[in-house]
C-alpha atoms as a PDB file:
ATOM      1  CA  UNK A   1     -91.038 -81.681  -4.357  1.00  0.00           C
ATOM      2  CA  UNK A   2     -92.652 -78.429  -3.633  1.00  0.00           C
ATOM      3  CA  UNK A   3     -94.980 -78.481  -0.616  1.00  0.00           C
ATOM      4  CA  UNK A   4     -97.884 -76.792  -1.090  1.00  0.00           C
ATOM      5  CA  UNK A   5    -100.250 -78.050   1.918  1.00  0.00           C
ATOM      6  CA  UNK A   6    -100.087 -77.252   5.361  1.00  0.00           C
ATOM      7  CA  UNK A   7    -102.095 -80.880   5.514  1.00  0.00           C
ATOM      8  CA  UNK A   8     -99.386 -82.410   3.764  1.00  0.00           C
ATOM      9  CA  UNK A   9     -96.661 -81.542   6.705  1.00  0.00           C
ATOM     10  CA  UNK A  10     -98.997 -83.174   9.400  1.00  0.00           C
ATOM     11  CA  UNK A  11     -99.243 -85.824   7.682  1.00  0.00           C
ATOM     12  CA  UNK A  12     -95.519 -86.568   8.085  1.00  0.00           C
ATOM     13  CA  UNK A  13     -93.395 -87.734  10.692  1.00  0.00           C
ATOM     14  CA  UNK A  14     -92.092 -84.962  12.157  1.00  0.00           C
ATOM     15  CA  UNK A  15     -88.507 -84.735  13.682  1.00  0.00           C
ATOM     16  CA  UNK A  16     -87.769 -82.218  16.194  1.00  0.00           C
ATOM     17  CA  UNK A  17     -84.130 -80.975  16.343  1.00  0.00           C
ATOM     18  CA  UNK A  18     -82.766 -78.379  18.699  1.00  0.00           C
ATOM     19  CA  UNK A  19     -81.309 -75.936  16.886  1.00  0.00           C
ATOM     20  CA  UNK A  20     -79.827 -72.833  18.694  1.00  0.00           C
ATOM     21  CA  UNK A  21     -80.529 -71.667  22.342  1.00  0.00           C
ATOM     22  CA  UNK A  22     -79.640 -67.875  23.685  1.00  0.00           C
ATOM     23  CA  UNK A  23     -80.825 -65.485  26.165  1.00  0.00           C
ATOM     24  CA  UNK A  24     -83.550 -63.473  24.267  1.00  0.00           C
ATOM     25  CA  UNK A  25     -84.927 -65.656  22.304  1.00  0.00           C
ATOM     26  CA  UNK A  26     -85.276 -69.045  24.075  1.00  0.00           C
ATOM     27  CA  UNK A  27     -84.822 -72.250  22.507  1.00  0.00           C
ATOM     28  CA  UNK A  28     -85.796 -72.405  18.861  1.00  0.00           C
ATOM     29  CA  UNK A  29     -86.149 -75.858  17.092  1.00  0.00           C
ATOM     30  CA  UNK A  30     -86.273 -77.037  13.133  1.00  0.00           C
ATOM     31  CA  UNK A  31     -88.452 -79.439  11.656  1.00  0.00           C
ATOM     32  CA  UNK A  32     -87.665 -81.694   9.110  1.00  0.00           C
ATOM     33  CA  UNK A  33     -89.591 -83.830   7.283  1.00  0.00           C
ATOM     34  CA  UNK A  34     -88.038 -87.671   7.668  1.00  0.00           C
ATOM     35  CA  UNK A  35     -88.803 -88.707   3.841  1.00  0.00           C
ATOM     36  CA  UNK A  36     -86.546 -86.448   1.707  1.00  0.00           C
ATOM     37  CA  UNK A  37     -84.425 -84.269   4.292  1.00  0.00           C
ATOM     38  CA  UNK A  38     -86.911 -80.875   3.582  1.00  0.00           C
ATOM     39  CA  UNK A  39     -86.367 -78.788   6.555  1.00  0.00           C
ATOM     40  CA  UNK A  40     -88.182 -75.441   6.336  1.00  0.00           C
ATOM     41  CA  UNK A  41     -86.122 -72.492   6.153  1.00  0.00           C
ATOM     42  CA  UNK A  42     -87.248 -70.681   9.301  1.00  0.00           C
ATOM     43  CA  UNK A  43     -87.646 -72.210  13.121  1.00  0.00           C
ATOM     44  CA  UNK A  44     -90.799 -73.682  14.017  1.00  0.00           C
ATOM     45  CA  UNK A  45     -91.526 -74.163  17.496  1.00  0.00           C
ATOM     46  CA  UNK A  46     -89.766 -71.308  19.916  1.00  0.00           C
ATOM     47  CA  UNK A  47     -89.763 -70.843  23.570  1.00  0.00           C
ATOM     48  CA  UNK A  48     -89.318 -67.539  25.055  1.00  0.00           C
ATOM     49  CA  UNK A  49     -87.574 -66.665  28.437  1.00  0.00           C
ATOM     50  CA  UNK A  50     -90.427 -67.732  30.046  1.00  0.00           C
ATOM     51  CA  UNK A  51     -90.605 -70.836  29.180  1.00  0.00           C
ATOM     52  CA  UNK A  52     -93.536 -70.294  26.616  1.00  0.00           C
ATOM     53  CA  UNK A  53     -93.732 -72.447  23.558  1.00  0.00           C
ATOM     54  CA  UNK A  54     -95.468 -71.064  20.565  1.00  0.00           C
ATOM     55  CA  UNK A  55     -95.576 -72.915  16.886  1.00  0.00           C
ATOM     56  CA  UNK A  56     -94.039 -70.479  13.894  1.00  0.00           C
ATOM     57  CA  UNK A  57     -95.642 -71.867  10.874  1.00  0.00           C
ATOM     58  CA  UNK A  58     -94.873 -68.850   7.984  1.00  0.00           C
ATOM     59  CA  UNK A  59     -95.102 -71.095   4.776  1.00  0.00           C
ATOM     60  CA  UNK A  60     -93.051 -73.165   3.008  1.00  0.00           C
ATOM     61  CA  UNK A  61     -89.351 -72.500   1.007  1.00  0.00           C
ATOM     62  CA  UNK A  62     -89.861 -72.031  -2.858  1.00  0.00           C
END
């Protein structure tokens, strides 16, 4: 199912996974959707060196 709402996503229960970790770019996490596995295709939440956490919302996989 093709999302199409950025409503729709927090609307769901959200799973936060840790995904990778390295020196320049923090710690950089994935979230999935827990209905039908959808994961979006780029990291969502990142931290930078500083400890900094921003959200990366840039759409949704076609």
């Amino acid at each position: 199912m093709k999302r199409t709402s950025f409503t729709l996503i927090c609307t769901l229960v959200l799973k936060v996974a840790l995904a990778q970790q390295s020196k320049s770019q923090g710690a950089n996490f994935v979230v999935n959707g827990n209905a039908d596995g959808w994961a979006q295709s780029a990291k969502a939440i990142a931290a930078d060196k500083s400890g900094n956490f921003i959200i990366v919302w840039g759409g949704y996989p076609s």
